[in-house]
Protein backbone atom coordinates (compact mmCIF):
# COMPACT_ATOMS: atom_id res chain seq x y z
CA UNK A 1 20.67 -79.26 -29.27
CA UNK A 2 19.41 -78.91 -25.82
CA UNK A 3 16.29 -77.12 -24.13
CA UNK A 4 14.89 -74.60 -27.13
CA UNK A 5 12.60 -73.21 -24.64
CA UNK A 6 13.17 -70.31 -22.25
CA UNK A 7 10.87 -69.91 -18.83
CA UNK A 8 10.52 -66.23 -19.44
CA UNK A 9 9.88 -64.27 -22.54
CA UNK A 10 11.47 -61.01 -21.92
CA UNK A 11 11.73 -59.54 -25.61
CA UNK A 12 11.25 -60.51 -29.15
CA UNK A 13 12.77 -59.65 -32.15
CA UNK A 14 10.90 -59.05 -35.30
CA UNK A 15 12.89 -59.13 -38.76
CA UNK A 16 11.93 -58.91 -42.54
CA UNK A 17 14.01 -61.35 -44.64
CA UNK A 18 14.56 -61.61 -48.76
CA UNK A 19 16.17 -64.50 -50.21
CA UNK A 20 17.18 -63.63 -53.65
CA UNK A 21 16.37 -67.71 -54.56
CA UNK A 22 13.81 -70.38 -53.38
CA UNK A 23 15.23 -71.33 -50.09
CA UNK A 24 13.79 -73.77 -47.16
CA UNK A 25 13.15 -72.56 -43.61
CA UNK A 26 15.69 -74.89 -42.11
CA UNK A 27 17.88 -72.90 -44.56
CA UNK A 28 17.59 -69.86 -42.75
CA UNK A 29 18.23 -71.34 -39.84
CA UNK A 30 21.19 -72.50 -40.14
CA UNK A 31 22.53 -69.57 -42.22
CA UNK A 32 22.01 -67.47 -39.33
CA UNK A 33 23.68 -69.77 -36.64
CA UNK A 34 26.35 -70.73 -38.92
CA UNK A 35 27.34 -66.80 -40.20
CA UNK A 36 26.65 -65.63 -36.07
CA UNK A 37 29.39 -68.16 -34.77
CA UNK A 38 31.93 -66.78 -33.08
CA UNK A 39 31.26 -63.36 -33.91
CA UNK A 40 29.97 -62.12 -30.45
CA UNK A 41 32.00 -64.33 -28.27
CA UNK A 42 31.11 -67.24 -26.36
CA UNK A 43 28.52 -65.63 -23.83
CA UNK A 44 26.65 -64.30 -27.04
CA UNK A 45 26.77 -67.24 -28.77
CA UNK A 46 23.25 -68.06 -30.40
CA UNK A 47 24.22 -72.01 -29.79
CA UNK A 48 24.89 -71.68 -26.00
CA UNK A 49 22.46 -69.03 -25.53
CA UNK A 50 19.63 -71.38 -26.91
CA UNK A 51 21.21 -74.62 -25.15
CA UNK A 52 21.25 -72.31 -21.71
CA UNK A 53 17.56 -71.26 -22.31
CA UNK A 54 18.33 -67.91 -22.62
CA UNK A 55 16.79 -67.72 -26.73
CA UNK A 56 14.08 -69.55 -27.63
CA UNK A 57 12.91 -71.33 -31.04
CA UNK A 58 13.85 -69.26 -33.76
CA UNK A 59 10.71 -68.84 -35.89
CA UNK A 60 11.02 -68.52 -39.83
CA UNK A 61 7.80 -67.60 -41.85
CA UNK A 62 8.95 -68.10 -46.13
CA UNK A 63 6.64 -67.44 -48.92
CA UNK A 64 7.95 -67.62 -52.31
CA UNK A 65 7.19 -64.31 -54.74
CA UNK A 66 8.69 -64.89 -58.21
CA UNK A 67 12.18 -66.24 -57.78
CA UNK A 68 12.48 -64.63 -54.56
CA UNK A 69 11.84 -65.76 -50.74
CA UNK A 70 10.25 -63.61 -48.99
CA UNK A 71 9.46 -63.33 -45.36
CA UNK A 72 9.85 -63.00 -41.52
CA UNK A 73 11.62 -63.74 -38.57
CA UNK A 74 10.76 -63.99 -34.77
CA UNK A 75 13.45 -64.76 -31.97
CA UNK A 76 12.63 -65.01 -28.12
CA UNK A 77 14.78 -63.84 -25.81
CA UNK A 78 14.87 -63.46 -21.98
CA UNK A 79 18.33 -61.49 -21.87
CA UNK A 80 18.02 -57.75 -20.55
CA UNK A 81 17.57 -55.12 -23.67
CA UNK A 82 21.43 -54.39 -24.58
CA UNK A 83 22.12 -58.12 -25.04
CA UNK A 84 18.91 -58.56 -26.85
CA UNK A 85 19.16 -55.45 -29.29
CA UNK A 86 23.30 -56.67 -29.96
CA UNK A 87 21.86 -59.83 -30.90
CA UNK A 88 19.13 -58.69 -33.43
CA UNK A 89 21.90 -56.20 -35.09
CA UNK A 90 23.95 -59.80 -35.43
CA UNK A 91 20.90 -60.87 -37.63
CA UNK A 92 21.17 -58.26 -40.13
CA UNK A 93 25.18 -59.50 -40.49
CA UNK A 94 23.66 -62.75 -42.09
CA UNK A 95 24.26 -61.86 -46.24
CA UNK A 96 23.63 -65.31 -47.97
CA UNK A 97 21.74 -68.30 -47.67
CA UNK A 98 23.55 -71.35 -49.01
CA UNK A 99 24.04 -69.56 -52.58
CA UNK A 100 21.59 -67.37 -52.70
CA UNK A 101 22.37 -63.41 -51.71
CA UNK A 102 20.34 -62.73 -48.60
CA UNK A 103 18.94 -59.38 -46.83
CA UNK A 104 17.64 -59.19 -42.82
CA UNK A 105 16.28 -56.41 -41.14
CA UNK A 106 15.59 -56.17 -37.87
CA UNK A 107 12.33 -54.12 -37.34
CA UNK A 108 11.17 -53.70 -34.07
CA UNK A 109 12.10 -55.44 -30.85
CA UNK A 110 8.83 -56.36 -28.71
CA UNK A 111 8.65 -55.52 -24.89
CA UNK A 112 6.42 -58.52 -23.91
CA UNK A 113 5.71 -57.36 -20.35
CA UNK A 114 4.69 -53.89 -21.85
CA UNK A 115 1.39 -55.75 -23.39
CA UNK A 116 1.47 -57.37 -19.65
CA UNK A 117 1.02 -53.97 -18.00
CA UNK A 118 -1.52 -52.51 -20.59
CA UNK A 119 -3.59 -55.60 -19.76
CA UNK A 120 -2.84 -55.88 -16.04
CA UNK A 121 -3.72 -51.81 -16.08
CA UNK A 122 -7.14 -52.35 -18.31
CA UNK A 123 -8.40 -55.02 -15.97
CA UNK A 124 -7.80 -52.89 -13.03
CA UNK A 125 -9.76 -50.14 -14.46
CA UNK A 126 -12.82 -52.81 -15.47
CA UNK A 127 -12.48 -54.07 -12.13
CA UNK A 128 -13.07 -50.86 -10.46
CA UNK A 129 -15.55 -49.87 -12.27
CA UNK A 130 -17.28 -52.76 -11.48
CA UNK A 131 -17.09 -52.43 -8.03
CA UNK A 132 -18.31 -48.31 -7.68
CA UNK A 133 -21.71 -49.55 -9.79
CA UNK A 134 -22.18 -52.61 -7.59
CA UNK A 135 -20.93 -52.06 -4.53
CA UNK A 136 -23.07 -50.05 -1.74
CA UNK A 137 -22.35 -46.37 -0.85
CA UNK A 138 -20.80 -47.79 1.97
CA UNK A 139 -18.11 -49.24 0.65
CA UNK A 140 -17.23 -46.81 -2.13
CA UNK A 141 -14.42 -44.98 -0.13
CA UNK A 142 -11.55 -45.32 -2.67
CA UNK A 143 -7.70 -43.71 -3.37
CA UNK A 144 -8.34 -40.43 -5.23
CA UNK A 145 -5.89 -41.50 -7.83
CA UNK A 146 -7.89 -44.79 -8.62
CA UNK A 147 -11.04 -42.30 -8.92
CA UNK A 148 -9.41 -40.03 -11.02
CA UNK A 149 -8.08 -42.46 -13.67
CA UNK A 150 -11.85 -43.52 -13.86
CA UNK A 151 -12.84 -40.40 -14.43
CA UNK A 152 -9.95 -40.44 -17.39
CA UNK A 153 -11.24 -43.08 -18.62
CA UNK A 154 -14.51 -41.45 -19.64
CA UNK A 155 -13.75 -39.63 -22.26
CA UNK A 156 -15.35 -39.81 -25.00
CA UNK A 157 -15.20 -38.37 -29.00
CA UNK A 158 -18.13 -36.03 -30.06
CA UNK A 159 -19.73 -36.03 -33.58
CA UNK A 160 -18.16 -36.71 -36.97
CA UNK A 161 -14.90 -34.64 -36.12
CA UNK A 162 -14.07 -36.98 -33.22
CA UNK A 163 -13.85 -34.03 -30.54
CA UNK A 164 -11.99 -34.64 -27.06
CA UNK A 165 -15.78 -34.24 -24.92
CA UNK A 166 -16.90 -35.46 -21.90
CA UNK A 167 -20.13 -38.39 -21.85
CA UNK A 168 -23.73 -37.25 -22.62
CA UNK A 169 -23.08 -33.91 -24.18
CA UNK A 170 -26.42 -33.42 -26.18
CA UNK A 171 -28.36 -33.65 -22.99
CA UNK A 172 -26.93 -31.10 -21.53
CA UNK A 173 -27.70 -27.78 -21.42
CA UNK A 174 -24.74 -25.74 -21.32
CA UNK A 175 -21.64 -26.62 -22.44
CA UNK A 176 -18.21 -25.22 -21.49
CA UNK A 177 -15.53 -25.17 -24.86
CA UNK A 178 -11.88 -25.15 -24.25
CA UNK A 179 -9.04 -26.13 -26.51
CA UNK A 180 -7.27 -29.53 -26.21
CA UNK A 181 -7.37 -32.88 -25.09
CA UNK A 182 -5.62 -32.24 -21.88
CA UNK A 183 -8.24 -29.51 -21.08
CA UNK A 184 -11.12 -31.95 -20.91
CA UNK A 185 -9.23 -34.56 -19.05
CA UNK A 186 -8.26 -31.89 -16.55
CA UNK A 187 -11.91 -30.73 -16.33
CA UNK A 188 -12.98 -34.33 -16.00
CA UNK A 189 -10.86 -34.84 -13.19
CA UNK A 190 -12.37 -31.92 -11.15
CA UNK A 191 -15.85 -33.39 -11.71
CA UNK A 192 -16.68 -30.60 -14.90
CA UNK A 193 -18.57 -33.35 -17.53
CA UNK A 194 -20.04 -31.25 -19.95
CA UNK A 195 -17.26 -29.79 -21.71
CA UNK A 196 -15.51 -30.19 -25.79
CA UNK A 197 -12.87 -29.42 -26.87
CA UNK A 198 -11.85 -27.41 -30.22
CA UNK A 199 -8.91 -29.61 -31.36
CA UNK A 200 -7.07 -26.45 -32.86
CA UNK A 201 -7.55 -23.14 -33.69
CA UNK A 202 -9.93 -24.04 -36.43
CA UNK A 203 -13.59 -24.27 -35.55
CA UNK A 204 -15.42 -27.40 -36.59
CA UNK A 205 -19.01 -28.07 -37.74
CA UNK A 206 -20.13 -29.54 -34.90
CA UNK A 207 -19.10 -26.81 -32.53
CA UNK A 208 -20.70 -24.43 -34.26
CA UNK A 209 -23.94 -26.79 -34.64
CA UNK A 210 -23.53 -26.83 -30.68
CA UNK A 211 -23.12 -22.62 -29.89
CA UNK A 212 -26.29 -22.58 -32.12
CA UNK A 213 -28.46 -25.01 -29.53
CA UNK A 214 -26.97 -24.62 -26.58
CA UNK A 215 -25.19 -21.80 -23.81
CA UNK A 216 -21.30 -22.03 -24.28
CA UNK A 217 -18.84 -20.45 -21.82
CA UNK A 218 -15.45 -20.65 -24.21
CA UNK A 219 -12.54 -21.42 -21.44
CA UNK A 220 -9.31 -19.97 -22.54
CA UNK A 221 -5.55 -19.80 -21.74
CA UNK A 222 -4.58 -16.96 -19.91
CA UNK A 223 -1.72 -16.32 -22.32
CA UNK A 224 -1.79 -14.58 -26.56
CA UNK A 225 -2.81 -17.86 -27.81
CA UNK A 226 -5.76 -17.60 -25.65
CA UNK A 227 -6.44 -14.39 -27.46
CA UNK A 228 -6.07 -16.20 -30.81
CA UNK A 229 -8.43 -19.13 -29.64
CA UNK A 230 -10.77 -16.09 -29.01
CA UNK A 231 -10.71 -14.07 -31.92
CA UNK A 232 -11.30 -17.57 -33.92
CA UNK A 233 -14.25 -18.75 -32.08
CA UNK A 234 -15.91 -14.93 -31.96
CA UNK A 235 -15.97 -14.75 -35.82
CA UNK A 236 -17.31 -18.38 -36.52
CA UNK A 237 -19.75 -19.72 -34.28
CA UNK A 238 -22.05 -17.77 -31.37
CA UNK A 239 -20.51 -17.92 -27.56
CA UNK A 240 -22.51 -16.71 -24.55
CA UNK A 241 -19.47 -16.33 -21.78
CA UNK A 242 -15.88 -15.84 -21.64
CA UNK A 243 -13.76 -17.64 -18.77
CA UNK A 244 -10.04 -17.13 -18.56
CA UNK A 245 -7.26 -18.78 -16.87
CA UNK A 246 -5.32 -16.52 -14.47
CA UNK A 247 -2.41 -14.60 -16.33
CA UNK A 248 0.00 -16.55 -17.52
CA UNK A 249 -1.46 -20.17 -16.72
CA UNK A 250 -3.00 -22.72 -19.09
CA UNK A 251 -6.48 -24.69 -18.34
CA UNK A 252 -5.09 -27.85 -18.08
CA UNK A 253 -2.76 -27.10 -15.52
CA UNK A 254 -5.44 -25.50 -13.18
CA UNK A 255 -6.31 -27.06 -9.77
CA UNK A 256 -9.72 -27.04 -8.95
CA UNK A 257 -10.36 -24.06 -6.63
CA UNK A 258 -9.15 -22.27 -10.09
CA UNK A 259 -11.19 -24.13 -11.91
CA UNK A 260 -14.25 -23.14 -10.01
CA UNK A 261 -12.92 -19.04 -9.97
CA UNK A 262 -12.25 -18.44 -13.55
CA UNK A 263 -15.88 -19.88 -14.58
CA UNK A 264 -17.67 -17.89 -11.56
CA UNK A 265 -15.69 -14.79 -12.89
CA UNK A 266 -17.08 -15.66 -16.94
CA UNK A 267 -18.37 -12.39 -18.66
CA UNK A 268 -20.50 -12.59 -21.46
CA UNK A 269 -18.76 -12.19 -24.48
CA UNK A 270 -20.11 -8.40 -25.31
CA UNK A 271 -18.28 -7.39 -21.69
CA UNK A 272 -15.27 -9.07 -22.45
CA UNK A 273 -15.22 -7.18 -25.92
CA UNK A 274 -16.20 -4.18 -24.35
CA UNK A 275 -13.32 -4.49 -21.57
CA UNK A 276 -10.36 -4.82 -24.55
CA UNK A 277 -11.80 -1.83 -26.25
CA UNK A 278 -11.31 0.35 -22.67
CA UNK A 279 -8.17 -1.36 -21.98
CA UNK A 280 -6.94 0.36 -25.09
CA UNK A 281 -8.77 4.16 -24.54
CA UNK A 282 -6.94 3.75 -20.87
CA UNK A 283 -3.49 2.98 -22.87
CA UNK A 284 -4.52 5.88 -25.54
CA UNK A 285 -5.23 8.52 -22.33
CA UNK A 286 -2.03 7.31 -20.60
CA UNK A 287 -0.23 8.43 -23.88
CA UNK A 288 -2.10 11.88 -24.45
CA UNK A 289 -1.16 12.22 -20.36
CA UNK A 290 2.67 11.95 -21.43
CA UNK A 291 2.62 14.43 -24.26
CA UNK A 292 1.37 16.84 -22.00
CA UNK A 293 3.37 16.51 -19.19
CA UNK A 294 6.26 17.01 -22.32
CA UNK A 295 5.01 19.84 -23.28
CA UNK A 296 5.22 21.23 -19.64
CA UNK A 297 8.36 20.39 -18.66
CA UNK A 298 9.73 21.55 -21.85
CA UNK A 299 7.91 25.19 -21.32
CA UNK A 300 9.52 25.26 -17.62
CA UNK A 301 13.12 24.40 -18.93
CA UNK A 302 12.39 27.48 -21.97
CA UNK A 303 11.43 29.94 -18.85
CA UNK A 304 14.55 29.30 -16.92
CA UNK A 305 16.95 29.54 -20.19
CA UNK A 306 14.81 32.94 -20.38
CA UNK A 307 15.15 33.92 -17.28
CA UNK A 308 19.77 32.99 -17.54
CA UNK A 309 19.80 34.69 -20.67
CA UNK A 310 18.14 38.02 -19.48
CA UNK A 311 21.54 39.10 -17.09
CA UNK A 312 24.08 38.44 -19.72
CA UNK A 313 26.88 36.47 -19.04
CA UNK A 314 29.05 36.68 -15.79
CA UNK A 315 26.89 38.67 -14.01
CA UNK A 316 24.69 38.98 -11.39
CA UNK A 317 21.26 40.22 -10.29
CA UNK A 318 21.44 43.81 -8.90
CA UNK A 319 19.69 42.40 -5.86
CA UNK A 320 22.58 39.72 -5.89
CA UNK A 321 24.94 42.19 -5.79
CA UNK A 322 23.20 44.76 -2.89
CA UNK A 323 22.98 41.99 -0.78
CA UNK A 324 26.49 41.11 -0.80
CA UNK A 325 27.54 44.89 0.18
CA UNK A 326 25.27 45.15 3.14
CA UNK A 327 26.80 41.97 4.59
CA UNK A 328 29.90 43.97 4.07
CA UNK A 329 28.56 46.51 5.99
CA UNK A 330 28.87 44.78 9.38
CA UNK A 331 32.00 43.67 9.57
CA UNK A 332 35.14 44.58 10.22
CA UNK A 333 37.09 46.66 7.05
CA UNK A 334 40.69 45.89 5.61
CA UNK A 335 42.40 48.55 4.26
CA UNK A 336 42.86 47.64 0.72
CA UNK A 337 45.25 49.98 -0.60
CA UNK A 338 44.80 51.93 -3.45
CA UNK A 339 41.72 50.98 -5.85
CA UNK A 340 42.71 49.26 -8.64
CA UNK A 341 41.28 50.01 -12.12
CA UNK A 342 41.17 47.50 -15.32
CA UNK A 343 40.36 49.00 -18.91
CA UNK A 344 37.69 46.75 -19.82
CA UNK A 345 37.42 48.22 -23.04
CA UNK A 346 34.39 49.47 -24.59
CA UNK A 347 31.18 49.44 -22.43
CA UNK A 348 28.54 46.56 -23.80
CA UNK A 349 25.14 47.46 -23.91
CA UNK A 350 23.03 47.03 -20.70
CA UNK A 351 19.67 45.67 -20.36
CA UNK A 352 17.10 46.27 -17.73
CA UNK A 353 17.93 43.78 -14.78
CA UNK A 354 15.17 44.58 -12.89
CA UNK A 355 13.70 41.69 -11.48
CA UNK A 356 10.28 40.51 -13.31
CA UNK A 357 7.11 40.60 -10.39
CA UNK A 358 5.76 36.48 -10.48
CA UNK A 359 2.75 37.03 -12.30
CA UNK A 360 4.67 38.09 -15.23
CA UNK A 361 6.44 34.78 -15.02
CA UNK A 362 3.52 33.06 -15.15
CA UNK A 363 2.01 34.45 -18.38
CA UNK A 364 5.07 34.26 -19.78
CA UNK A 365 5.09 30.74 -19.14
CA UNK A 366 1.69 30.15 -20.41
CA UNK A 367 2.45 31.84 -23.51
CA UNK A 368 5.25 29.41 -24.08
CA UNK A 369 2.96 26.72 -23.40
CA UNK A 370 0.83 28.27 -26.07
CA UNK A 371 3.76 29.01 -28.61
CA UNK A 372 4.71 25.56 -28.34
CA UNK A 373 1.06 23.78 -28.58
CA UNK A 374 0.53 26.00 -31.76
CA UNK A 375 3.49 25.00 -33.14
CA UNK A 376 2.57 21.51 -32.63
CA UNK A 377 -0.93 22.17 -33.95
CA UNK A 378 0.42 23.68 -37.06
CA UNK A 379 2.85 20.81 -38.22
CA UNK A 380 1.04 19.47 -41.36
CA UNK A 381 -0.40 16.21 -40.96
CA UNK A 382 1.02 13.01 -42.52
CA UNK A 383 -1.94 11.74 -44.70
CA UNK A 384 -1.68 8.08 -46.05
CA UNK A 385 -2.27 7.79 -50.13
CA UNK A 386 -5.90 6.57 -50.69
CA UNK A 387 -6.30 2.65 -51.09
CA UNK A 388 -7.08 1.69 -54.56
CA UNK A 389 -11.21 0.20 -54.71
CA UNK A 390 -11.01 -3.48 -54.58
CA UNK A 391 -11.49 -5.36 -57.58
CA UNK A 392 -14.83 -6.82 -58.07
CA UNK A 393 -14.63 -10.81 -57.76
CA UNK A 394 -14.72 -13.10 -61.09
CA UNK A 395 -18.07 -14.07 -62.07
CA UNK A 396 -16.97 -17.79 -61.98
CA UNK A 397 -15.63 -17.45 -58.15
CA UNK A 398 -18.69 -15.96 -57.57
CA UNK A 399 -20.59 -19.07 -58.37
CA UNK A 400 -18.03 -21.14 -56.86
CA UNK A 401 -18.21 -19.72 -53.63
CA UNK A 402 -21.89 -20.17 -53.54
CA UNK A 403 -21.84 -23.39 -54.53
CA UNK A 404 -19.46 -24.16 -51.20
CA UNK A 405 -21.72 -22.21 -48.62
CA UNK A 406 -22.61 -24.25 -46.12
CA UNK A 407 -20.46 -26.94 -46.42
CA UNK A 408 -17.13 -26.25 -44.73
CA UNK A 409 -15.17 -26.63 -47.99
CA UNK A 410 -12.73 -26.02 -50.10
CA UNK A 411 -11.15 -25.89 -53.73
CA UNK A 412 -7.98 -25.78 -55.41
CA UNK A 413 -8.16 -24.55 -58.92
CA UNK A 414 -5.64 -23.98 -61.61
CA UNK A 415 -5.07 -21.44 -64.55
CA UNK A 416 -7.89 -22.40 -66.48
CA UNK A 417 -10.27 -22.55 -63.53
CA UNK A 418 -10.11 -26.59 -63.33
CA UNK A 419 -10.46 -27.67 -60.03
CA UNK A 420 -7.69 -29.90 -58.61
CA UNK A 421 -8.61 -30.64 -55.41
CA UNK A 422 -11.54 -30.34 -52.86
CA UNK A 423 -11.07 -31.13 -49.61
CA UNK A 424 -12.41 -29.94 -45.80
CA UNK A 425 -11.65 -26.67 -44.55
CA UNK A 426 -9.31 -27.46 -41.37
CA UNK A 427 -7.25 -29.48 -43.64
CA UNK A 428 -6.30 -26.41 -46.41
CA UNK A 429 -2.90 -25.29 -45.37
CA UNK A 430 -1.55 -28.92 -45.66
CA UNK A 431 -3.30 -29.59 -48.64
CA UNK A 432 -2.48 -26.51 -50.11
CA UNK A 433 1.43 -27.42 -49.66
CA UNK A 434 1.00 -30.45 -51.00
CA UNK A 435 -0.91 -29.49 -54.19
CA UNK A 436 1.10 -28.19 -57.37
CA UNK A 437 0.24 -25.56 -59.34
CA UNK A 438 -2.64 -24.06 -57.59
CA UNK A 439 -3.89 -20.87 -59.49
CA UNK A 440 -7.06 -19.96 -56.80
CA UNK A 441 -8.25 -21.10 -53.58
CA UNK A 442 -11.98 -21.01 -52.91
CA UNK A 443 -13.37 -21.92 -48.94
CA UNK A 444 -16.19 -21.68 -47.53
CA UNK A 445 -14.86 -19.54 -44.19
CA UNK A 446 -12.56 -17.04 -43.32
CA UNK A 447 -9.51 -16.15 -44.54
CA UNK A 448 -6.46 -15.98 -41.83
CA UNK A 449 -3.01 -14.12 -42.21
CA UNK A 450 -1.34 -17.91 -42.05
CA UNK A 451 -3.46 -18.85 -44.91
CA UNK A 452 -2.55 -15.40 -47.02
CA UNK A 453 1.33 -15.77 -46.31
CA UNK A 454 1.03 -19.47 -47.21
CA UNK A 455 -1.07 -18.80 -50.73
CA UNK A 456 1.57 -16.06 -51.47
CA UNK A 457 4.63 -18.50 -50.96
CA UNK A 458 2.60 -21.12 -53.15
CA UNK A 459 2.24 -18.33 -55.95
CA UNK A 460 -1.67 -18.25 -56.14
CA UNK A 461 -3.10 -15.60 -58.09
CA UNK A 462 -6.83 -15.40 -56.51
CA UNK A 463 -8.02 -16.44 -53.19
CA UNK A 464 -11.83 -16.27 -52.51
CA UNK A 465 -13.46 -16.69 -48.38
CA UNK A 466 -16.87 -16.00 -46.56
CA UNK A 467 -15.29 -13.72 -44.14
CA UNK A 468 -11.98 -11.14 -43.30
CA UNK A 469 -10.17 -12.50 -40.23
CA UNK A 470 -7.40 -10.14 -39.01
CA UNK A 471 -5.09 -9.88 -42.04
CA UNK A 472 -2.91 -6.75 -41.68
CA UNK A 473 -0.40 -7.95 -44.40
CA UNK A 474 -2.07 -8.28 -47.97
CA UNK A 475 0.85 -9.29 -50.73
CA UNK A 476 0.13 -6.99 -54.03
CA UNK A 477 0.41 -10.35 -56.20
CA UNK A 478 -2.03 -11.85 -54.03
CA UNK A 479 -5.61 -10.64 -55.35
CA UNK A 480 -7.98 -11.81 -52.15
CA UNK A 481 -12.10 -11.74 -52.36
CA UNK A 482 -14.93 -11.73 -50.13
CA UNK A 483 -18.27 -12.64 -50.56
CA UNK A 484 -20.64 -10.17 -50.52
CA UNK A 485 -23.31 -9.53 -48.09
């Protein structure tokens, strides 16, 4: 048949085969050479592709299961990736062997020079590692890029949770927490080695084993789900410091000059607190600032309505009026003729036009000011309907709920208080979706507004935590329970 070996392995295709019937390998073969003929053309032919060099030896692995043949296939190729893909959809065209029914599909196609590079990449980084332990100081001046995929390189998982960290964590002293992978890498880059991450906005064990041993600066995004990260971290475990990202910017695309600024400027975590909570009297004053300012603008726009309203309408102030004759005075006079009179009917009533000295104005403006703050002082205040006492929690969640302490749990249990499931607390919300039937939920942490709404779309009638996180929205089907200090 010619050469059946190519020079280069560019590609190989991987295929599952059944054979409904007990066929041979050579079988196979020719099934899929015979059924492929002609139907690509003559530069796609399998034949003159394999007698060119261009596909190698195609590889059939049989075993028999029942009356069936089961199996796989393997064909080398060293076209580009269009040819090579058009000819592993040809495979799956191949319906029968000799008289038995017949069903190929192609899996995967292999990039052999992909496991090249990984290997070609792997030795690289042994080999420069190698040379920065060995070498002398002298002779350690290498690319930055080199160093910093090194550094990369190092990272390393952190107790049973398998945390992003950097190498030799318990030794240290202090320890910087941030949230992802990419956080620690970009910290390792910049020469920062003692830092974990959280892998979520759950807390684990182990980094709240750590805040109880050690000094932890928490590094967070400069954005809300900073906040978030936060708010999670404050109610589970113990943090010394705060460090932020500049507005707007995330940790792990920080250079290091930012770096270096956002942990010099950490606060410990009281001032940070403390800094929200005057953030928000500032925002509160700025308010009560604006109703006031109201409240005098509207008093100066009642004073000059009083002040149009007190000459009736379509006239003028006397003072108006005297003013207007003595410039009369001085110039020259036009005889008129005759005075002409209108009969304006009957007279309407006067009123006093005398103009008002400016200290009158001004206590009649503060009286306005006063009218108009005891008005507002008088409106009758909107008071909410007292909140029903919360029910006291079943006897038996009680004991559950104790029995969990400690251990970072949780249970699923159904009408008659049989527990379904029990699994770790990071992994309840996508347990909990995939659990039927799921009358109570008992944990052993705190319950979120993400775990409430997803309880109330699951129809659970009790759910029972160690702590309160920030739920503003409780559902009135929903009874929730907290232990009690």
């Amino acid at each position: 048949m010619g050469k059946i070996y190519i020079d280069t392995v560019k590609y190989v295709i991987h295929a599952n085969v059944e054979i409904v019937g007990l066929v041979e390998k050579p079988d196979v073969v020719g099934a899929i050479f015979g059924q492929t003929e002609g139907l690509l053309g003559e530069e796609l032919d399998l034949r003159e592709l394999q007698k060119n060099g261009r596909i190698g030896r195609i590889e059939v692995n049989l075993q028999p299961k029942g009356n069936r043949s089961v199996g796989n296939i393997e064909v080398p190729s060293s076209l580009d990736v269009v040819e090579t893909c058009i000819i592993g959809s040809a495979l799956e065209t191949v319906d029968r062997v000799g008289p038995c029914e017949a069903n190929i599909i192609v899996q995967r196609v292999e990039d052999t020079r992909n496991i090249k590079r990984k290997k070609v990449v792997d030795r690289a980084k042994e080999l420069v590692k190698k040379m920065l332990t060995s070498e002398i100081p002298e002779r350690k001046e290498l690319s930055e890029i080199v160093r910093a995929e090194v550094k990369t390189a190092e990272i390393s998982s952190y107790g049973p949770d398998k945390l992003p960290a950097g190498p030799n964590i318990d030794s240290a002293e202090a320890i910087i927490l941030v949230e992802g992978r990419a956080d620690v890498i970009n910290l390792l880059k910049n020469d920062i080695n003692n830092v974990v991450a959280l892998g979520g906005a759950n807390v684990p064990k182990s980094v709240i084993d750590l805040c109880r041993r050690k000094e932890v600066t928490l590094f967070v995004d400069g954005d809300r789900g900073g906040d978030i990260i936060l708010r999670e971290i404050t109610n589970a475990a113990e943090v010394d410091y705060v460090a932020r990202a500049p507005l707007g910017m995330e940790v792990e695309e920080l250079a290091r000059k930012e770096i270096l600024k956002a942990l010099r400027a950490r606060m410990p975590i009281e001032q940070s607190e403390a800094t929200k909570k005057r953030r928000e009297e500032m925002h509160a004053e700025t308010q009560a600032e604006g109703r006031v300012a109201a409240l005098e603008r509207g008093a100066e726009r009642a004073e000059r309505f009083a002040e149009r309203g007190s000459f009736g309408r379509g006239e003028r102030p006397p003072s108006d009026r005297g003013e207007r004759s003595d410039r009369g005075q001085g110039r020259g006079s036009f005889n008129r003729g005759p005075e002409r009179s209108f009969d304006r009917g009957p007279e309407r009533p006067s009123f006093d036009r005398g103009e008002r000295p400016p200290q009158d104005r001004g206590m009649e403006r503060q009286a306005i000011v006063r009218d108009i703050e005891n008005m507002i002082e008088a409106a009758p205040e909107r008071k909410e309907p007292p909140k029903p006492a919360a029910a006291a929690m079943p006897p038996e969640m009680q004991g559950e709920l104790n029995t969990l302490e400690g251990s970072l749990k949780a249970r699923f249990y159904d009408a008659d208080m049989k527990m379904l499931k029990e699994v770790a607390v990071r992994d309840v919300t996508r347990s909990l979706e995939e659990t039927p039937d799921v009358n109570a939920v008992v944990l052993d942490g705190i319950i979120t507004q993400r775990l409430v709404d997803l309880t109330e779309s699951k129809a659970v009638k009790m759910l029972a935590g160690i702590k309160m996180g920030n739920v503003f929205r409780k559902p009135d089907k929903l009874q929730i329970f907290v232990k009690q200090s």
